[in-house]
Protein backbone atom coordinates (compact mmCIF):
# COMPACT_ATOMS: atom_id res chain seq x y z
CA UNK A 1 212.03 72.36 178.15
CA UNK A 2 214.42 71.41 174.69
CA UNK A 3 213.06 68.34 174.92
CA UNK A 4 209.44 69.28 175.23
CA UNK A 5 209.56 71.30 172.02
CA UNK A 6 211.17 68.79 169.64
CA UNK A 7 208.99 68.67 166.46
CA UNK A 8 208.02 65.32 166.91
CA UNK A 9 205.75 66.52 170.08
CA UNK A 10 204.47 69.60 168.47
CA UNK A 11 202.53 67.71 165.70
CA UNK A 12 201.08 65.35 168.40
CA UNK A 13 200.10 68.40 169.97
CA UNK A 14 198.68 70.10 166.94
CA UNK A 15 196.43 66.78 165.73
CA UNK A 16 195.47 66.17 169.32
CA UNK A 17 193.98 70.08 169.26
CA UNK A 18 192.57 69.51 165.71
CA UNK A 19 190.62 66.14 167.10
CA UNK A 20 189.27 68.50 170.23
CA UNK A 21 188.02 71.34 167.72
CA UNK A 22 186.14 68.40 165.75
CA UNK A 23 184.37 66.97 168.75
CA UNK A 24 183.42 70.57 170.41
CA UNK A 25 182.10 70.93 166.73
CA UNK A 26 180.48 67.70 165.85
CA UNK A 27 178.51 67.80 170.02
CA UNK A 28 177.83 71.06 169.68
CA UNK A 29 177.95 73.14 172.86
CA UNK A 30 174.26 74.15 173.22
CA UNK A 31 172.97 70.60 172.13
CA UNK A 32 172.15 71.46 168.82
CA UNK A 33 172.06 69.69 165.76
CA UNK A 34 173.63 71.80 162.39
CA UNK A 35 170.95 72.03 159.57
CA UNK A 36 170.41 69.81 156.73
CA UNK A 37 167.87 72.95 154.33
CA UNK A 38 169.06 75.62 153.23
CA UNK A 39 166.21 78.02 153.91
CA UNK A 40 164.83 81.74 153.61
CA UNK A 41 162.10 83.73 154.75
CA UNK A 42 158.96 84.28 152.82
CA UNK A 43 158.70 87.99 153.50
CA UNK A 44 156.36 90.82 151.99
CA UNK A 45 157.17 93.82 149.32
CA UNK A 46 157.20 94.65 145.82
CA UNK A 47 157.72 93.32 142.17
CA UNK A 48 157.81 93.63 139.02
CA UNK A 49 158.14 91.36 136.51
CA UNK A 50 160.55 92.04 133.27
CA UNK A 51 161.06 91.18 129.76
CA UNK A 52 164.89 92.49 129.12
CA UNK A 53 166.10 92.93 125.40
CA UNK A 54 168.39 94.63 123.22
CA UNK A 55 167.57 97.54 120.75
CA UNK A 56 169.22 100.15 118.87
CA UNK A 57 168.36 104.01 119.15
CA UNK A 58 167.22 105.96 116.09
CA UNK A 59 165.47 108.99 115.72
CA UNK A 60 161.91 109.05 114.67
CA UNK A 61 161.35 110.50 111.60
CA UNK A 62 164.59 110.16 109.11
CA UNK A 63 165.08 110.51 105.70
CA UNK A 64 167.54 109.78 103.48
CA UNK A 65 168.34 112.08 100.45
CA UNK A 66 169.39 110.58 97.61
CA UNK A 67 169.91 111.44 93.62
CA UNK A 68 168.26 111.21 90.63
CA UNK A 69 170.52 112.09 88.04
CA UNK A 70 174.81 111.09 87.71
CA UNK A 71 177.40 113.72 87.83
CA UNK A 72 180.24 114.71 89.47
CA UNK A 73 179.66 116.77 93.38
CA UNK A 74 180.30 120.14 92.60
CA UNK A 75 179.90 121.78 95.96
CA UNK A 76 178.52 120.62 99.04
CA UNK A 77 177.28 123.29 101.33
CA UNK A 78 176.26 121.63 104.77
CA UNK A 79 178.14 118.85 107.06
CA UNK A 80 177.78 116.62 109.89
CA UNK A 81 175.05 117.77 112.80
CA UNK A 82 174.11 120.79 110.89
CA UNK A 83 170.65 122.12 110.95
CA UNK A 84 169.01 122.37 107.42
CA UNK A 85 165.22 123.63 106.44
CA UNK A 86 163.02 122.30 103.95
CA UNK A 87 164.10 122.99 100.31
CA UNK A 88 167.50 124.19 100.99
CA UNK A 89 170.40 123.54 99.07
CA UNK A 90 172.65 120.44 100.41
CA UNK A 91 174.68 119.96 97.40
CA UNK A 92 174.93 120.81 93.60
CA UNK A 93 176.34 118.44 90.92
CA UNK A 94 178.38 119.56 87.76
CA UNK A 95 175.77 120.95 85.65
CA UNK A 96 177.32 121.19 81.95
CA UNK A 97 176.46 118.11 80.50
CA UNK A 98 172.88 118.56 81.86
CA UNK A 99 172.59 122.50 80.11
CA UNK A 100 174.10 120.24 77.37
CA UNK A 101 170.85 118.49 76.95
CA UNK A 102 168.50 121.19 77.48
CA UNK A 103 170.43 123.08 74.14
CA UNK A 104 169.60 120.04 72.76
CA UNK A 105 166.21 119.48 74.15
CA UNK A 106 165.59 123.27 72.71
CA UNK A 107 166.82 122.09 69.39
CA UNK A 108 164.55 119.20 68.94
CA UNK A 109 161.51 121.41 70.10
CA UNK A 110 162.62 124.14 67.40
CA UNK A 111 163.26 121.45 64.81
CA UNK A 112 159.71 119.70 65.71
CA UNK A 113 157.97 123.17 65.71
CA UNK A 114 159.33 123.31 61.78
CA UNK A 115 158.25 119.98 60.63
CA UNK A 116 154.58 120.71 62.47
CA UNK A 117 154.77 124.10 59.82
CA UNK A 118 155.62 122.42 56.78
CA UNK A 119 152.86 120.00 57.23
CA UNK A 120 150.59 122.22 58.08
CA UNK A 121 151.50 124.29 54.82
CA UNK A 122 151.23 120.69 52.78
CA UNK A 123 147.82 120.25 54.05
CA UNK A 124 146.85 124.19 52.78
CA UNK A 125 148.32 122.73 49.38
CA UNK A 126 146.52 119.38 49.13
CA UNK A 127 143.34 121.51 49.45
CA UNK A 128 143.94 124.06 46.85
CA UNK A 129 144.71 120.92 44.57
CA UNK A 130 141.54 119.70 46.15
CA UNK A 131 139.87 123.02 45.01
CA UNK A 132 141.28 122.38 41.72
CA UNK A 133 140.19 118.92 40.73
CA UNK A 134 136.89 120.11 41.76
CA UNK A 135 136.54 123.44 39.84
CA UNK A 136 137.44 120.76 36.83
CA UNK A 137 135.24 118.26 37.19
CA UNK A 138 132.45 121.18 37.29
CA UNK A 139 133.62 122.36 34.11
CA UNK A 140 133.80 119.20 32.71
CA UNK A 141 130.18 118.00 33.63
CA UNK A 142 128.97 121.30 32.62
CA UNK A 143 130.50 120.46 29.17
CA UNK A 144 128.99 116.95 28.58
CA UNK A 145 126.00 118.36 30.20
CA UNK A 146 125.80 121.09 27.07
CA UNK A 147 126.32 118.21 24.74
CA UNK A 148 123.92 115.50 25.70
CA UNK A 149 121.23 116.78 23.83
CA UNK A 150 123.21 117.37 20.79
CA UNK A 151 124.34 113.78 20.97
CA UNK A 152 120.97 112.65 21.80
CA UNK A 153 119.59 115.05 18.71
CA UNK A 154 122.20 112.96 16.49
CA UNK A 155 124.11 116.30 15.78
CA UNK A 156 127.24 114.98 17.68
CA UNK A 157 128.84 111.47 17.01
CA UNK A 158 129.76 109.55 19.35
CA UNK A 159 133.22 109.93 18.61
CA UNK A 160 132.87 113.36 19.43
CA UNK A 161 130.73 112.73 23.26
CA UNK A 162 133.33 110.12 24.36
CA UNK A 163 135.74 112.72 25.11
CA UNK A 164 133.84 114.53 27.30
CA UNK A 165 132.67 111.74 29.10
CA UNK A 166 136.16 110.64 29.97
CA UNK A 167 136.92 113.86 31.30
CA UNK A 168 134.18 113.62 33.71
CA UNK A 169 135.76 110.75 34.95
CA UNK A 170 139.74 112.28 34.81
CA UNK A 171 138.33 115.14 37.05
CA UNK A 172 136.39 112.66 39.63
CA UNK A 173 139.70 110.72 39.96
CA UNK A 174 141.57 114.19 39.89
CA UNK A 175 139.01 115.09 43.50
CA UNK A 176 139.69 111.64 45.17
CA UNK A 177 143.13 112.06 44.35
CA UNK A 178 143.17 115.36 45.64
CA UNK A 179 141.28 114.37 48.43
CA UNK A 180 143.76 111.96 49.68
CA UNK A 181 146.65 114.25 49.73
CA UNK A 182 145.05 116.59 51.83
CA UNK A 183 144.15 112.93 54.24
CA UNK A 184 147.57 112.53 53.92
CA UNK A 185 148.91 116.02 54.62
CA UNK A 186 146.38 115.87 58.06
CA UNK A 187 147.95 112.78 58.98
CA UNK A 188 151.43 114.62 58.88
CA UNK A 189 150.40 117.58 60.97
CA UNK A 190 149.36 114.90 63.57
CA UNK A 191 152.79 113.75 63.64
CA UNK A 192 154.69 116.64 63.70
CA UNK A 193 152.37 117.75 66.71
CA UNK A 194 153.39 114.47 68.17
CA UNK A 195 156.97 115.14 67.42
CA UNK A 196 156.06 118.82 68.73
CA UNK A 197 154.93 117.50 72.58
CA UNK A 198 157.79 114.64 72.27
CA UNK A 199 160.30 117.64 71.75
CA UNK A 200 158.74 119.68 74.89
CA UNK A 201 158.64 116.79 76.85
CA UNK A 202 162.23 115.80 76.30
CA UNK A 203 162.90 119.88 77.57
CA UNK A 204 161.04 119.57 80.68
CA UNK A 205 162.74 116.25 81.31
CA UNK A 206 166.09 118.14 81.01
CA UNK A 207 165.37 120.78 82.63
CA UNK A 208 164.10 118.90 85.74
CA UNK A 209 167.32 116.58 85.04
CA UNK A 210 169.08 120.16 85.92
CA UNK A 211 166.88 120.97 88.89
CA UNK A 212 168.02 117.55 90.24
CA UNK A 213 170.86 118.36 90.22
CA UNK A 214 170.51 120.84 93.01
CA UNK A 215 170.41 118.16 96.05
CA UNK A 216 167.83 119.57 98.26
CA UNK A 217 166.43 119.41 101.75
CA UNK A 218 162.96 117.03 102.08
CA UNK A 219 162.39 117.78 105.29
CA UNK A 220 163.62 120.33 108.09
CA UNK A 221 165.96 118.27 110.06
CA UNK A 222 169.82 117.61 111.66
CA UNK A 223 172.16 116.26 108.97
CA UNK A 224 173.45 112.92 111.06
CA UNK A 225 175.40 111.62 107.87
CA UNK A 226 177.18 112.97 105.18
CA UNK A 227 178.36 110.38 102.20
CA UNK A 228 179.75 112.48 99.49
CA UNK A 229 182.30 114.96 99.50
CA UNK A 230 183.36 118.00 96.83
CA UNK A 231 184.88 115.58 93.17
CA UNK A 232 183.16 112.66 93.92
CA UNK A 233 181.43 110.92 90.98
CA UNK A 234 177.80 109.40 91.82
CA UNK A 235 176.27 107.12 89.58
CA UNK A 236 171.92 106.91 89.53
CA UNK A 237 171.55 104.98 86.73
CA UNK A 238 170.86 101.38 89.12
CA UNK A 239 169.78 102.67 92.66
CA UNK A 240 169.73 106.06 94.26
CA UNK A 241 173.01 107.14 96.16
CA UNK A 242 172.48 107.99 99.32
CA UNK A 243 174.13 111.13 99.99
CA UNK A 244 172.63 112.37 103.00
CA UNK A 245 170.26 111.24 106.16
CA UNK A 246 168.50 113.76 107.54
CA UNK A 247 166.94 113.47 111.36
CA UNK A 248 163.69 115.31 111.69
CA UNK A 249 163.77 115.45 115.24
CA UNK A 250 166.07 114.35 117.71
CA UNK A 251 164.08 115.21 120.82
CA UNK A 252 161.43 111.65 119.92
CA UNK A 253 163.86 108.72 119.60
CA UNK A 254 162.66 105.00 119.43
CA UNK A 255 164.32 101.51 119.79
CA UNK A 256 164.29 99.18 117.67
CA UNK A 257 164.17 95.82 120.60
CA UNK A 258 164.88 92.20 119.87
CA UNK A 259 162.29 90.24 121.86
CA UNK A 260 163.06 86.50 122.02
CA UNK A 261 159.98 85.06 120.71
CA UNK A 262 159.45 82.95 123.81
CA UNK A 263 158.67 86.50 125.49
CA UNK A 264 156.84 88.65 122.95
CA UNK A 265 153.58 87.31 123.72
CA UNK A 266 153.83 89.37 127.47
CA UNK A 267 154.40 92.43 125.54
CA UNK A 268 151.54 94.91 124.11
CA UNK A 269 151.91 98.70 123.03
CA UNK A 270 151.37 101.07 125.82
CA UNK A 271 153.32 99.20 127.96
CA UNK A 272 156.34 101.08 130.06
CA UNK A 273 159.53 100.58 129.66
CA UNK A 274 162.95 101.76 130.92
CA UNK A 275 166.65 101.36 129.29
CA UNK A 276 170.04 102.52 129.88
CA UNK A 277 172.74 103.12 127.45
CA UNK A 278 176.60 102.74 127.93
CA UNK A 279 177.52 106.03 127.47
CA UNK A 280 175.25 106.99 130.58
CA UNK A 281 175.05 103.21 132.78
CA UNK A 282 173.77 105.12 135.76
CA UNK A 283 171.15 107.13 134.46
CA UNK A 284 167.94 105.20 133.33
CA UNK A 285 165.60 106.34 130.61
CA UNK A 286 161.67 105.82 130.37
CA UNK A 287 160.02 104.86 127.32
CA UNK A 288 156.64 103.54 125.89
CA UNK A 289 156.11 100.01 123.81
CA UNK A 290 154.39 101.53 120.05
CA UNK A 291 153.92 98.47 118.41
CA UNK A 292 155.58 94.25 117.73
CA UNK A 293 156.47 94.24 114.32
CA UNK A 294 154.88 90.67 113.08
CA UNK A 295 158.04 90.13 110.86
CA UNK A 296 160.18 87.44 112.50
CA UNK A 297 164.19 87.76 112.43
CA UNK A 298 166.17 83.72 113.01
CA UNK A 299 169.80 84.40 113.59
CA UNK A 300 171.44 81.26 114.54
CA UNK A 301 167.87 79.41 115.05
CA UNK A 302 167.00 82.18 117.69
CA UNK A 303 163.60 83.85 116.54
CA UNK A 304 162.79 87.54 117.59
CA UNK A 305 160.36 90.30 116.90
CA UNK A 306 161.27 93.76 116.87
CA UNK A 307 159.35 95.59 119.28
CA UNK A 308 159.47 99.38 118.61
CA UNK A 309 159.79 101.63 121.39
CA UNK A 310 159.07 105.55 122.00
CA UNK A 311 161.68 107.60 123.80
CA UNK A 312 161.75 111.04 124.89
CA UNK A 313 165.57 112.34 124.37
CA UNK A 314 165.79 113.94 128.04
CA UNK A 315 168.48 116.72 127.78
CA UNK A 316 168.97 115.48 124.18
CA UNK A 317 172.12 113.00 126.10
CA UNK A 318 170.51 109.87 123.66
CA UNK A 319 172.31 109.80 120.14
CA UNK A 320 171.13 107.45 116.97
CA UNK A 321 172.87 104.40 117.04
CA UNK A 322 173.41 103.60 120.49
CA UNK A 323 172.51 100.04 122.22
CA UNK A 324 170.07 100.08 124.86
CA UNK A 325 168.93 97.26 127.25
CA UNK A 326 165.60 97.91 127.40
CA UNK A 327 163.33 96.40 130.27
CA UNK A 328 159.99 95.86 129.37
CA UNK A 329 157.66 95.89 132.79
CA UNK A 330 155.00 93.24 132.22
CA UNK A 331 153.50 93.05 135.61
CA UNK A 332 153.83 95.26 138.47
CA UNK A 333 152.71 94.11 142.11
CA UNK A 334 152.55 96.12 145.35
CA UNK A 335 152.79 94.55 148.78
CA UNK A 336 153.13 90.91 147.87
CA UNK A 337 154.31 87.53 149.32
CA UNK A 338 157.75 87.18 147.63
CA UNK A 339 159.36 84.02 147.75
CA UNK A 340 162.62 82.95 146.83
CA UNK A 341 162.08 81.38 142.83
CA UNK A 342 164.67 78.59 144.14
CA UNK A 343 161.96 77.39 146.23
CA UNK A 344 160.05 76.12 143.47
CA UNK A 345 163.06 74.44 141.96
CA UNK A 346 163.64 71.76 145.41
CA UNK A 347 162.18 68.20 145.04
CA UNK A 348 162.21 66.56 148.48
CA UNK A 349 163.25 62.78 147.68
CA UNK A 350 160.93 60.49 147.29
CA UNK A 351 161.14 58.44 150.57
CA UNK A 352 159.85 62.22 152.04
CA UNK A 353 156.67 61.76 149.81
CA UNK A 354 156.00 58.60 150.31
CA UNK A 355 156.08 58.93 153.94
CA UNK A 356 154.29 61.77 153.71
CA UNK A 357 151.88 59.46 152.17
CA UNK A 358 151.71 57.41 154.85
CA UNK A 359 150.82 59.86 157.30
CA UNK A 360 147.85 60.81 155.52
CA UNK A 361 146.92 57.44 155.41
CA UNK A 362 146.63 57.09 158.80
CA UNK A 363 145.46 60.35 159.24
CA UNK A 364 141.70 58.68 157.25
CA UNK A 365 142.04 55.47 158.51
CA UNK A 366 141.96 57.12 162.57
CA UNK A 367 139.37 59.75 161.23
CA UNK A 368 137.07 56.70 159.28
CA UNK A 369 137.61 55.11 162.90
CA UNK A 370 136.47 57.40 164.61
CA UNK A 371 133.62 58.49 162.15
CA UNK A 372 134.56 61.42 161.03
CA UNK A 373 135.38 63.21 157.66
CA UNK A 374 138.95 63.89 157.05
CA UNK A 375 139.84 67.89 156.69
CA UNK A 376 142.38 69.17 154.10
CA UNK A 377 145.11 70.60 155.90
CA UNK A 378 147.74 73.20 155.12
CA UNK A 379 150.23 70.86 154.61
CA UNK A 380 148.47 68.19 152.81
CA UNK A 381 145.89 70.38 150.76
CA UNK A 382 143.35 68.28 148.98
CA UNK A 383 144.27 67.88 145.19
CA UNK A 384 142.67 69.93 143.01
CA UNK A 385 140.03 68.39 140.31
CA UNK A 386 141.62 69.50 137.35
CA UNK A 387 145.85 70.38 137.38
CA UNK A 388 146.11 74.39 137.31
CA UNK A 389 149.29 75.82 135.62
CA UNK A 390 149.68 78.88 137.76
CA UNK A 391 149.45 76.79 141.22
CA UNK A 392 153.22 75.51 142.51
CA UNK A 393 154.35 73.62 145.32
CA UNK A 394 156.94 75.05 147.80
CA UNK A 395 158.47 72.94 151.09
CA UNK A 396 158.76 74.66 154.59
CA UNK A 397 159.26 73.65 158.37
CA UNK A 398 157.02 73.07 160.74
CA UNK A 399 157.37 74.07 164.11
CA UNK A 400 158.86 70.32 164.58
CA UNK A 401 161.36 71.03 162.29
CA UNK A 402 159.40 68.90 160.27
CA UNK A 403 159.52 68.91 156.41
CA UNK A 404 156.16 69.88 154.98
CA UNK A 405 154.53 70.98 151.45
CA UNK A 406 152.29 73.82 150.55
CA UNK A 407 150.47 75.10 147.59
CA UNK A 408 149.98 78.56 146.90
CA UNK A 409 149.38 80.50 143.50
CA UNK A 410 152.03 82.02 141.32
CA UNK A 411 151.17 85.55 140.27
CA UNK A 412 154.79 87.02 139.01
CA UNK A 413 158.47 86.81 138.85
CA UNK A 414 161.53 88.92 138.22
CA UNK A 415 163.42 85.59 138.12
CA UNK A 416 164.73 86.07 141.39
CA UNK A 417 161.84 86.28 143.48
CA UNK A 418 158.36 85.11 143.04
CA UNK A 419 154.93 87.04 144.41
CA UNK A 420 152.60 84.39 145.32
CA UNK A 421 148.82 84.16 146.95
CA UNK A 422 148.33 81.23 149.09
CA UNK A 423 144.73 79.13 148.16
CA UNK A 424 142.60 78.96 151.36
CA UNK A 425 143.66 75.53 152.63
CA UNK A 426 147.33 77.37 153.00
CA UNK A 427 146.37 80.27 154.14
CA UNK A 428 147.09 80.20 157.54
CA UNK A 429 150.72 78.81 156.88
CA UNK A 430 152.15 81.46 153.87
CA UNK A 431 153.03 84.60 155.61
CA UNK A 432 155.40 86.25 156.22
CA UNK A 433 158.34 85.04 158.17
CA UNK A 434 157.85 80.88 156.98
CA UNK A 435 160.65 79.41 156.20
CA UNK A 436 160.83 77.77 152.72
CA UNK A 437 163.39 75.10 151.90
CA UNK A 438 165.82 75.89 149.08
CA UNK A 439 168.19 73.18 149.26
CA UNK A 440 169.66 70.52 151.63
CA UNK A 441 172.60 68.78 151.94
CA UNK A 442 174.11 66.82 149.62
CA UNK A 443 174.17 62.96 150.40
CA UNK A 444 171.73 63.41 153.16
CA UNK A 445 168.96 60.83 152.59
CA UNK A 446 166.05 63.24 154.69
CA UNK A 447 163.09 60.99 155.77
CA UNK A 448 159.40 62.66 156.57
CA UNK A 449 159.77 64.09 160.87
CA UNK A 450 163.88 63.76 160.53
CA UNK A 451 163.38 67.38 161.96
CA UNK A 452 163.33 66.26 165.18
């Protein structure tokens, strides 16, 4: 018995058990040969087909609230996730410099309101001068008027009628003159009403200057960010601060989706479409495709569209910002053929096809024979007259254990399986319970009947 179980004889015995596990396997007990597909039953059920993307959650209506004037943050009076109505006070800025320039603004109107006065009063003088001039150029025609027919008569000489004829003319000149100051004096009073509205205008721009510098409410909202705090120094003078966002309301949200552009053309507003978020991965939320945004986004040569889509905020659990995968259903199908997508992916090797080739060669030369017209059959369906994109080719057994092709029409696919409608010379094959190849083995050269 030492002897027996030296090592030497138990590795004999272990390779000669090996070699008798190898046989049993490679005979098979029941006669049978092991399989060279991999296959899988067509069988029957439902499917939809979906577009997935990425998106980001934002409420629907937001606004942010800005500034239109610099200063230094006085007080702030709200924060974070509080609830604000329309026109209330957010914030104030330091308002001294701004009542600054509406002292200042007052001035100028006062000081405009003067100069509009004392032009007003020039003008009143320029006419009395007007008044004047003419009250002496009466008098003076009236004079040379008297003594015309004196001079005329010879009783005055004409060293005596020149005098009177020049002040004729001093008074004329003495009008226009007077005439033109009061232009003149008009043209002032113009200005200094100019310089009047200038002045007001200036006062209404500071004192709106001050209102701005009450930060108020747009809208009735949530406050979902705050950006300033109580010291703080904001500058308008290039672009508007933003100080606060305001949510109108969080109970509509919508995504903002990234659609790879080689899937954007399935999608069209109205259609459904559910997403999850991390914070909640086993709850699922339903929304509604609005619209596809027709501006194009290329990050890293990868074009998408944004498709925007309508949420309802169930139990208000959905908070702006978060990623969602959003699946976009873009076909829906009830009680279909499914097969396995793999299916469509095998390519028997050639020799199979060219056998198969052969068969139906002989298949019209016995039917010309014999004087009839060959049939299409299910597993050699007559080709088509024109190619169709939606038709596909998928390889089952026969009852032989034969290898054999059919054609049948591609209605959707989730990517894993594939809802299909057999044409009519396949109808009688595609049901449920076929077999469809998937695979076979790998260095197995598989020749047309090697079923058998």
């Amino acid at each position: 018995m030492k002897r027996f179980f030296r090592p030497r004889n138990l590795i004999i015995a272990a390779v000669v058990l090996v070699v008798i596990v190898l046989v049993a396997r490679g005979c098979g007990g029941d006669g049978e040969r092991p399989s060279l597909y991999e296959t899988e039953e067509i069988r029957r059920g439902d499917l939809e087909s979906l577009v997935s993307a990425t998106g980001t959650l934002g409420a629907v209506g937001t606004v942010e609230v800005g500034t239109q004037v610099s200063g230094i943050v006085a007080r702030v009076f709200v924060d974070f996730n509080a609830r604000v109505e329309r026109g209330q006070i957010l914030a104030t800025l330091d308002t001294e410099a701004l009542d600054a320039q509406i002292r200042d603004a007052t001035a100028g109107v006062d000081r405009a309101l003067a100069s509009q006065r004392q032009a007003e009063a020039q003008v009143t003088q320029a006419q009395a001068q007007v008044t004047q001039a003419q009250a002496q150029r009466t008098e003076a025609q009236a004079a040379i008027a008297r003594s015309r027919p004196l001079f005329d008569a010879g009783y005055l000489s004409a060293r005596e009628f020149v005098p009177l004829q020049t002040a004729v003319a001093t008074a004329e000149s003495s009008v226009r003159s007077a005439q033109g100051g009061v232009a003149a004096a008009q043209a002032g009073v113009a200005s200094a009403r100019a310089g009047v509205a200038s002045a007001r205008a200036a006062l209404t721009q500071a004192r709106t200057n001050r209102n701005f510098a009450e930060i108020r409410a747009p809208i009735s909202g949530l406050i979902i960010q705050r950006s300033i705090e109580e010291g703080q120094t904001v500058a308008a003078s290039f672009s508007t601060p933003t100080l606060f966002v305001i949510a109108e309301d969080l109970a509509e949200m919508e995504i903002l989706a990234q659609v790879d552009e080689s899937d954007v053309g399935l999608i069209r507003p109205g259609q459904e479409a559910r997403f999850t978020v991390a914070a909640y991965p086993e709850r699922t939320f339903h929304g509604v495709a609005r619209e596809v945004r027709l501006q194009p986004e290329t990050v890293s040569n990868v074009v998408t569209y944004t498709v925007v889509v309508d949420a309802v905020n169930e139990d208000d659990l959905l908070l702006p910002g978060m990623t969602a995968t959003v699946d976009f259903v873009v076909a829906e199908i009830e009680d279909a053929l499914l097969v396995p997508a793999a299916a469509f992916r095998y390519e028997p090797p050639p020799n199979v096809r060219a056998d198969l080739r052969e068969e139906r060669r002989a298949r019209r030369d016995s039917a010309a024979a014999a004087g009839d017209e060959p049939a299409a059959t299910p597993d050699a369906p007559a080709a088509p007259a024109t190619p169709q994109p939606d038709v596909v080719e998928l390889w089952y057994l026969d009852a032989e254990g034969d290898l054999r092709p059919a054609s049948v029409r591609e209605l959707a696919t989730d990517g894993g399986m594939t809802a299909v409608a057999p044409l009519p010379a396949s109808q009688s094959i595609v049901r449920p319970g076929l077999a469809v190849v998937l695979g076979q083995s790998e260095g197995t050269e598989i020749r047309f009947g090697d079923g058998d």
